[in-house]
N, C-alpha and C. Protein backbone atom coordinates (compact mmCIF):
# COMPACT_ATOMS: atom_id res chain seq x y z
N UNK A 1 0.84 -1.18 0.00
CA UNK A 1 0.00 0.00 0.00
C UNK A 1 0.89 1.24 0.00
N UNK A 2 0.35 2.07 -1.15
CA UNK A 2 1.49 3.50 -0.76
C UNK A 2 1.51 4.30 -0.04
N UNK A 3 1.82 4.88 0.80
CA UNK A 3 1.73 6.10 1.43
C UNK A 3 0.22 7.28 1.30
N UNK A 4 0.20 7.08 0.12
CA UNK A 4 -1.32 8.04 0.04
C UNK A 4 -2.29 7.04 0.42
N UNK A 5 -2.31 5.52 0.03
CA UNK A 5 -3.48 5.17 0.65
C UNK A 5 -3.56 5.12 2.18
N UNK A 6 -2.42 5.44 3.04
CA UNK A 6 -2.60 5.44 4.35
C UNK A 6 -3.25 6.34 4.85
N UNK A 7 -2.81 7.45 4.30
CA UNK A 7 -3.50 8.78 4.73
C UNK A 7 -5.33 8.81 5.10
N UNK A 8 -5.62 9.41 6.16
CA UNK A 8 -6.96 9.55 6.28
C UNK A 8 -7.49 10.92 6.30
N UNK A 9 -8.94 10.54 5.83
CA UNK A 9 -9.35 11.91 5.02
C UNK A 9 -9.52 12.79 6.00
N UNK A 10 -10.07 14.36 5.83
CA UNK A 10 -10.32 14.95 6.83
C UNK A 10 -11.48 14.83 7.50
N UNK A 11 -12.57 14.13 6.85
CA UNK A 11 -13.99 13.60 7.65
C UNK A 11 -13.82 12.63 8.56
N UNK A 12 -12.83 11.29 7.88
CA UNK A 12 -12.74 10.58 8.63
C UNK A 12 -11.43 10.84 10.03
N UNK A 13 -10.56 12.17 10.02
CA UNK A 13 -10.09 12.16 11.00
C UNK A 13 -11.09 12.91 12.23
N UNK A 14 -11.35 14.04 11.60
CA UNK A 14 -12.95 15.07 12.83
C UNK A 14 -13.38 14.21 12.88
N UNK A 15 -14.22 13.12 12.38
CA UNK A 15 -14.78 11.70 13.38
C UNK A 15 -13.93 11.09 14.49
N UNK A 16 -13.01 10.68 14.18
CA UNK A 16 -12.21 10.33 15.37
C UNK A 16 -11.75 11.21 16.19
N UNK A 17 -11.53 12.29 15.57
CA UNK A 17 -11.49 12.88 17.09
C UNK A 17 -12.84 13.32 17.88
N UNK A 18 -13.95 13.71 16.97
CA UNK A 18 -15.11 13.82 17.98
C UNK A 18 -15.79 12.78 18.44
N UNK A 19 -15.28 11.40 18.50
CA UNK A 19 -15.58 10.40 19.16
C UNK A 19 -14.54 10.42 20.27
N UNK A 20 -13.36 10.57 20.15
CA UNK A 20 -12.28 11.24 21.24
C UNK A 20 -13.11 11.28 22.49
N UNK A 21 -13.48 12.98 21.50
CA UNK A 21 -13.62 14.21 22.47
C UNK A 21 -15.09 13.82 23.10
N UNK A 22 -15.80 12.93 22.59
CA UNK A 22 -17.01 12.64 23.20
C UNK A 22 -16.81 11.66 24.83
N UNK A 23 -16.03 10.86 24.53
CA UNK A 23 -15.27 9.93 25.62
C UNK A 23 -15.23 10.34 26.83
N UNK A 24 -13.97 11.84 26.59
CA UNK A 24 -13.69 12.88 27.40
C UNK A 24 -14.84 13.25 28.15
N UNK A 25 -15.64 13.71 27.86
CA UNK A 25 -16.25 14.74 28.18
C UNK A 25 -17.96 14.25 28.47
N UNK A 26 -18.51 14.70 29.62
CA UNK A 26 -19.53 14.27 29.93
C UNK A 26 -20.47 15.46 29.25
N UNK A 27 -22.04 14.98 29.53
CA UNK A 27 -22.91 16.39 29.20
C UNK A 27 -22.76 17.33 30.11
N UNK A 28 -22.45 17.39 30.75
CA UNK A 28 -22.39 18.64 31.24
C UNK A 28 -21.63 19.55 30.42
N UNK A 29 -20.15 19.57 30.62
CA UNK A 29 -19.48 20.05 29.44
C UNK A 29 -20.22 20.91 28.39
N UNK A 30 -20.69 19.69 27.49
CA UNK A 30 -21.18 20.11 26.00
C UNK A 30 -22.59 21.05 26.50
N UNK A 31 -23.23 21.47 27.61
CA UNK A 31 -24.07 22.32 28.21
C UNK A 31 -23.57 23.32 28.09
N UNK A 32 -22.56 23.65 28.97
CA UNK A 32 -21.84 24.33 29.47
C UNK A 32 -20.88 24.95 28.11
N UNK A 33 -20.62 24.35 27.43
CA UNK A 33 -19.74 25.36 26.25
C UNK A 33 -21.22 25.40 25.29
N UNK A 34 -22.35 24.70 24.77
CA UNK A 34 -23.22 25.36 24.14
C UNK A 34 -24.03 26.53 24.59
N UNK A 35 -23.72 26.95 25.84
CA UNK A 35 -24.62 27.89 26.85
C UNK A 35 -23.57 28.78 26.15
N UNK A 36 -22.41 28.80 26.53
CA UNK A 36 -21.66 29.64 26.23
C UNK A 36 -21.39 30.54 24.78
N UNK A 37 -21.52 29.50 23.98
CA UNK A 37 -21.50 29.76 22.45
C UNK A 37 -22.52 30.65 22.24
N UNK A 38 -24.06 30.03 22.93
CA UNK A 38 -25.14 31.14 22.60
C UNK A 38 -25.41 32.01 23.09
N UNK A 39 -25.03 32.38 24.43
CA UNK A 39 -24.34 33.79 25.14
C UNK A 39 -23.61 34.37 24.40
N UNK A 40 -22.42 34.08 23.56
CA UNK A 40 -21.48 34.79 22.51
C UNK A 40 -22.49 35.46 21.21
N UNK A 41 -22.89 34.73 20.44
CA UNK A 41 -23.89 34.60 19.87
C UNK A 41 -24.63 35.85 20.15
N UNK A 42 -26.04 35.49 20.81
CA UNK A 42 -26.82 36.65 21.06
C UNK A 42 -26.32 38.34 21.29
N UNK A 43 -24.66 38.06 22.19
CA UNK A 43 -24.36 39.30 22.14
C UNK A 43 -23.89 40.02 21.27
N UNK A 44 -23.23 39.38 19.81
CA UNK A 44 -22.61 39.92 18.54
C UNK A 44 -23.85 39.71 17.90
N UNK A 45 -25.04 38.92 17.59
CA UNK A 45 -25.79 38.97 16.44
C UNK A 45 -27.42 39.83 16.73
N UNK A 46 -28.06 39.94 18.14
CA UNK A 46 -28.70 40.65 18.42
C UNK A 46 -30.13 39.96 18.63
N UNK A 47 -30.77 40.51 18.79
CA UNK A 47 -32.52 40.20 18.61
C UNK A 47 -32.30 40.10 17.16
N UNK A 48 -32.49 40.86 15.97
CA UNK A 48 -32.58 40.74 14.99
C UNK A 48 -32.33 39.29 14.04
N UNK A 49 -31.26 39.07 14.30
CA UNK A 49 -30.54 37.87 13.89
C UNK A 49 -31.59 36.68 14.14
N UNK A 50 -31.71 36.40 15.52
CA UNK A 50 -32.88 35.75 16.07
C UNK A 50 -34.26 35.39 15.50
N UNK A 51 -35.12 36.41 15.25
CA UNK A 51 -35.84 36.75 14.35
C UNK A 51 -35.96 36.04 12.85
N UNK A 52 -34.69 36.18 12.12
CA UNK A 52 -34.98 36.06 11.03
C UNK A 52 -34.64 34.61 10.94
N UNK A 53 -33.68 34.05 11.48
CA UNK A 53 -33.68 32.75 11.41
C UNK A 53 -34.50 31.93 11.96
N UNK A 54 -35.70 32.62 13.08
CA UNK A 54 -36.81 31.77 13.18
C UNK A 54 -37.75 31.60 12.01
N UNK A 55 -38.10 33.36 11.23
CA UNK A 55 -38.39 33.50 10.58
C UNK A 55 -38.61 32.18 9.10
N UNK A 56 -36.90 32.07 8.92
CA UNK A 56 -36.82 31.55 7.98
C UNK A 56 -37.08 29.74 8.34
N UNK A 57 -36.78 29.43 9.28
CA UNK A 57 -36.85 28.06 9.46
C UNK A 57 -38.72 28.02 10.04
N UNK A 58 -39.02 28.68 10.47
CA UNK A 58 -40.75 28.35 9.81
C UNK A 58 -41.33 28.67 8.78
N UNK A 59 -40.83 29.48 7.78
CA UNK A 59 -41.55 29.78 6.64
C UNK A 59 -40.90 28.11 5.59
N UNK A 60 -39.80 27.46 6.12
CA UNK A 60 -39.57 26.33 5.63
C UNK A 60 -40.32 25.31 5.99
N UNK A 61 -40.71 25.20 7.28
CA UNK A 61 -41.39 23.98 8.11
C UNK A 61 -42.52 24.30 7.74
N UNK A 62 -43.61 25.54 7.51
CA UNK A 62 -44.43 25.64 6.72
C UNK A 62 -44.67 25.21 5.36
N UNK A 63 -43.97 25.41 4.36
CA UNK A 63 -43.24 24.91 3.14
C UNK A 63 -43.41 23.61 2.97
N UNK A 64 -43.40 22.67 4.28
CA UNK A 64 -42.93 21.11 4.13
C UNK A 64 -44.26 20.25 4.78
N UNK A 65 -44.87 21.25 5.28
CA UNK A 65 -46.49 20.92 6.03
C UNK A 65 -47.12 20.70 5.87
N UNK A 66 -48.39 20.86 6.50
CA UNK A 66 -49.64 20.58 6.02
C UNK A 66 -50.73 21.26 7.54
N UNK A 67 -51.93 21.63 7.40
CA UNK A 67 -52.74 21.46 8.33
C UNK A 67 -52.40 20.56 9.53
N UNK A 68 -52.68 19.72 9.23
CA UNK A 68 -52.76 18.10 9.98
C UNK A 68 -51.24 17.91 10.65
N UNK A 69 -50.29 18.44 10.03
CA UNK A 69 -49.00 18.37 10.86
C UNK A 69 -49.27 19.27 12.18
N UNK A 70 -49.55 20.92 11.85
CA UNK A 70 -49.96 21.58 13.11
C UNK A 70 -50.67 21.29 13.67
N UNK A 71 -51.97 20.79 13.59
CA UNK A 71 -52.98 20.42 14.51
C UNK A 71 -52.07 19.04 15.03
N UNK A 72 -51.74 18.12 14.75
CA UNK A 72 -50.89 17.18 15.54
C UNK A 72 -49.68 17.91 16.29
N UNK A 73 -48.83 18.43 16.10
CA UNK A 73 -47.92 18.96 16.77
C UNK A 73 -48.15 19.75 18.02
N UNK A 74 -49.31 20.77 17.96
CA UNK A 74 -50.19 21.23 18.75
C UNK A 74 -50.95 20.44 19.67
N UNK A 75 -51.62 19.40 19.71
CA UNK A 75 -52.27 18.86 20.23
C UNK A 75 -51.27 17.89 21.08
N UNK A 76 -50.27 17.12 20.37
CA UNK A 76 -48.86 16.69 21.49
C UNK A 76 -48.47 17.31 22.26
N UNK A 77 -48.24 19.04 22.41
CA UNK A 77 -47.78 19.98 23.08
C UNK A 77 -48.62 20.59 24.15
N UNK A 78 -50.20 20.38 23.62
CA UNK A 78 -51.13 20.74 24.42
C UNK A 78 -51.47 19.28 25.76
N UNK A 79 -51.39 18.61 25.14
CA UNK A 79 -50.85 16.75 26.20
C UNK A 79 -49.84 17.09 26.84
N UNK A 80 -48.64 17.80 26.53
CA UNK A 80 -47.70 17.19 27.42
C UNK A 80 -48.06 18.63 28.29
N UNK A 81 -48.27 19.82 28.08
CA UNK A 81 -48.49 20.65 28.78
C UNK A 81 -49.33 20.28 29.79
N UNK A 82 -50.78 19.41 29.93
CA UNK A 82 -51.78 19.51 30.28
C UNK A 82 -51.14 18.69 31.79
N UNK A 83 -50.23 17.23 31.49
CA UNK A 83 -49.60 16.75 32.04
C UNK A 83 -48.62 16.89 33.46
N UNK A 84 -48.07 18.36 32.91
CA UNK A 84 -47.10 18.66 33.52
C UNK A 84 -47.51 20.06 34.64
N UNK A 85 -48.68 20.90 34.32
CA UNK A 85 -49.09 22.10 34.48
C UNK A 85 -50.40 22.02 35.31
N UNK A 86 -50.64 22.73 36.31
CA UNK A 86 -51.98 22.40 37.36
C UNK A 86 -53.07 23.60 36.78
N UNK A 87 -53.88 23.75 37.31
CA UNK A 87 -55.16 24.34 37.43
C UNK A 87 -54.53 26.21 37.12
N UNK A 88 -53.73 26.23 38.09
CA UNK A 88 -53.26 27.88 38.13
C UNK A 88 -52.87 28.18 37.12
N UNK A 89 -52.07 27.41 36.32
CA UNK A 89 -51.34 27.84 35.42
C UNK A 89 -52.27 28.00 34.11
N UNK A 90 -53.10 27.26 34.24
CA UNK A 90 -54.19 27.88 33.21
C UNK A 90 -55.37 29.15 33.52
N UNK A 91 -55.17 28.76 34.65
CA UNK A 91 -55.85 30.51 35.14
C UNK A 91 -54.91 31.80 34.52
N UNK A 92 -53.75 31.59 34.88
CA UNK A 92 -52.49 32.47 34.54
C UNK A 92 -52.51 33.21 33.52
N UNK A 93 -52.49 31.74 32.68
CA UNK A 93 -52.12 32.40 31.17
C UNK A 93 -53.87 32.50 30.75
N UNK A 94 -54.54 32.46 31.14
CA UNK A 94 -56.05 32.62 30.27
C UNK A 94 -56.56 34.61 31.11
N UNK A 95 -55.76 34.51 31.94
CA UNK A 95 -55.54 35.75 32.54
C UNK A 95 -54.27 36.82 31.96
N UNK A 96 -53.64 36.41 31.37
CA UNK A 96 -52.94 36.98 30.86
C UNK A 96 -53.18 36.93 29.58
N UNK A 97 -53.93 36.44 28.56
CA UNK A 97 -54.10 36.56 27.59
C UNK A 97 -55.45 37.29 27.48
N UNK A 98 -56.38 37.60 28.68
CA UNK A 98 -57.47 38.65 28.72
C UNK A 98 -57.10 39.68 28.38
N UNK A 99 -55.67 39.99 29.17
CA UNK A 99 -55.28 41.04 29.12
C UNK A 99 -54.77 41.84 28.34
N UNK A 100 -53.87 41.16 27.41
CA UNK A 100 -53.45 41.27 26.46
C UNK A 100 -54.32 41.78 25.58
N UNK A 101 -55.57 40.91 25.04
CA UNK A 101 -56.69 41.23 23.60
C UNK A 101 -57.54 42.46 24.73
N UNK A 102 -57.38 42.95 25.84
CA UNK A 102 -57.91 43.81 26.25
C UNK A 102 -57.58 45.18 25.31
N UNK A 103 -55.96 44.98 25.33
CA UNK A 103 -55.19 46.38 25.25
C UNK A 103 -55.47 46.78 23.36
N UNK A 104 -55.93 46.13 22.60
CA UNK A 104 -56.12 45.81 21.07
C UNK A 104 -57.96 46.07 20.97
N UNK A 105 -58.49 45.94 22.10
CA UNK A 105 -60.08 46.47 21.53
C UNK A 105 -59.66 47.46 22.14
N UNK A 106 -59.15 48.23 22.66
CA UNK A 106 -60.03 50.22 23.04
C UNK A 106 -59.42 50.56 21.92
């Protein structure tokens, strides 16, 4: 075998090392430096930035949808909410959302 076939590519070396580095390192870690990254993040790119890339990644997930996807997705979210959340918390927000469509009729 020659010499070039020994060589390994650069995909297959960043695999080995992020299997490495996975070894290493517990979740916490990878918390802890993704907290960090998006603390960096938010402070160089802004609200704005934010925005548009929600923007754009629902006007895609819209794009790829249907009705029946939201009403399912919604209705999983409204289960696990219902699950997890007592009596008050729907007082809360049904109180806070009075309030809200209050300030839009005068």
């Amino acid at each position: 075998m020659s010499e070039k076939d020994n060589k390994m590519s650069h995909s297959e070396a960043g695999k080995l090392g992020g299997e490495k580095t996975s070894e290493e390192y517990n979740k916490d870690h990878y918390q802890e430096i993704g907290r960090e990254g998006g603390e960096k993040t938010a402070s160089e790119k802004g609200k704005e930035f934010y925005e548009e890339i929600g923007k754009e990644g629902g006007d895609k997930t819209a794009s790829e949808h249907d009705k029946e996807y939201y009403e399912k997705i919604g209705k999983k979210g409204g289960d696990a909410t219902s699950k997890e959340k007592d009596k008050e918390f729907y007082e809360d927000i049904g109180r806070k959302g009075g309030e809200a469509n209050s300030k839009y009729e005068k």
